[in-house]
Protein backbone atom coordinates (compact mmCIF):
# COMPACT_ATOMS: atom_id res chain seq x y z
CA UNK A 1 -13.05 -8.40 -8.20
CA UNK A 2 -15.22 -10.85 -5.84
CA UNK A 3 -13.49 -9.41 -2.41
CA UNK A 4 -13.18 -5.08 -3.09
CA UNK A 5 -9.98 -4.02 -1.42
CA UNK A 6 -10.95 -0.30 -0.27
CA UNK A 7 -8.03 2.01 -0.04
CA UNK A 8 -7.86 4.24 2.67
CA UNK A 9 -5.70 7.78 1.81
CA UNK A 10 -2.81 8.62 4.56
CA UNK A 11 -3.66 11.97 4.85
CA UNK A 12 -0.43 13.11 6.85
CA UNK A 13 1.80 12.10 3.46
CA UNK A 14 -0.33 14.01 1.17
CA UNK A 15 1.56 17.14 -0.61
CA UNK A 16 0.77 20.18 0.93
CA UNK A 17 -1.58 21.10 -2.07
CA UNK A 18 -3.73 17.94 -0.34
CA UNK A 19 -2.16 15.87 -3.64
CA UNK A 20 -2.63 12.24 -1.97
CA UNK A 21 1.41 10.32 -2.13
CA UNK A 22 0.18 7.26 0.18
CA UNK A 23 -2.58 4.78 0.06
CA UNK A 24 -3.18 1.92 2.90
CA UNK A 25 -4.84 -1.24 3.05
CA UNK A 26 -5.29 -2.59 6.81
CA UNK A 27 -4.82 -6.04 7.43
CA UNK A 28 -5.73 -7.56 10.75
CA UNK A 29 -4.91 -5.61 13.79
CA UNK A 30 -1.73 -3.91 12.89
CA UNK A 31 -0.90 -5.20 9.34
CA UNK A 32 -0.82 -2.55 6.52
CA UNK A 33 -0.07 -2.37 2.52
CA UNK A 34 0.82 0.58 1.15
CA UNK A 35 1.26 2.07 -1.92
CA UNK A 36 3.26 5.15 -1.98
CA UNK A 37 4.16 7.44 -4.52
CA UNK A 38 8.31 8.20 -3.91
CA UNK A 39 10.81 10.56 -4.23
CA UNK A 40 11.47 8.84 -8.17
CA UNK A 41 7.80 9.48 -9.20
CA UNK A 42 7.63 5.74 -9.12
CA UNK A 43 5.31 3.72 -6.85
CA UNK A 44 6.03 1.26 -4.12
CA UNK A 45 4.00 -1.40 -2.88
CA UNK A 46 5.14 -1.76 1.10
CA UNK A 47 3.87 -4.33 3.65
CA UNK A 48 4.07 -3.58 7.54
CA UNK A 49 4.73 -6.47 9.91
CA UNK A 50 4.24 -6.03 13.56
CA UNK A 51 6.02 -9.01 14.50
CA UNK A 52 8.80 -8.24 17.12
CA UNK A 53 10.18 -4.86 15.61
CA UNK A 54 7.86 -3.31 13.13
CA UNK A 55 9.07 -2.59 9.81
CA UNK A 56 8.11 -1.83 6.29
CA UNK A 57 9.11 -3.79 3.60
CA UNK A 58 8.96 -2.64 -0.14
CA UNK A 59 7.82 -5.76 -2.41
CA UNK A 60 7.78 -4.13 -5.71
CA UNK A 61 8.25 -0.42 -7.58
CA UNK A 62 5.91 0.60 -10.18
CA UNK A 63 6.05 3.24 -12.66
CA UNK A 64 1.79 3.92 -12.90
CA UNK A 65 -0.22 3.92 -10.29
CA UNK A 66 -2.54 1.22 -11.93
CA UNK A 67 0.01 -1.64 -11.94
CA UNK A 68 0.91 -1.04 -8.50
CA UNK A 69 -2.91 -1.55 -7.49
CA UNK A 70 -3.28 -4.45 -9.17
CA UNK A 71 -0.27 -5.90 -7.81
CA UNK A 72 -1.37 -5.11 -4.12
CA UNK A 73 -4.60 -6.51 -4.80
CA UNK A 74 -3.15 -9.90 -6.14
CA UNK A 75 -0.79 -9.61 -3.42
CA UNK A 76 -3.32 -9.41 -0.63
CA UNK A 77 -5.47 -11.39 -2.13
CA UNK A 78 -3.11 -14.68 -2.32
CA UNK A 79 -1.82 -14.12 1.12
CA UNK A 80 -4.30 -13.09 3.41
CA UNK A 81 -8.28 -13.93 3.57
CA UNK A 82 -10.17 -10.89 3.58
């Protein structure tokens, strides 16, 4: 991949064994992917907004880990210029 998309772990998520459940992805000054591993052992790709309320939408559940990289990466990739 041209642009490498460097995930950062969110340590406070992370089982109490240190296990990581949450991975972000900054974008611009308040703007954040995620992919988190959920109570289904499935994993969600989220996007925070910070426009007027923030929130956290999920755009897609994944059963492996790998798919729901790839799909944040395409996902970032086609909407924002890193």
């Amino acid at each position: 991949m041209e642009n490498e998309i460097k995930w950062e772990v969110v340590e406070e998520l992370s089982d109490e064994d240190g296990t990581p459940n949450c991975w972000a992805y900054k974008i611009g000054k308040a703007n954040y992917v995620y992919i988190t591993h959920n109570h289904n052992d499935m994993y969600d790709v989220e996007h925070s907004t910070s426009y007027g309320e923030s929130r956290i939408v999920v755009l897609k559940t994944f059963k492996r880990f790998s798919n729901a990289k790839r799909f944040a990466e395409q996902w970032i990739l086609n909407n924002y210029e890193i």
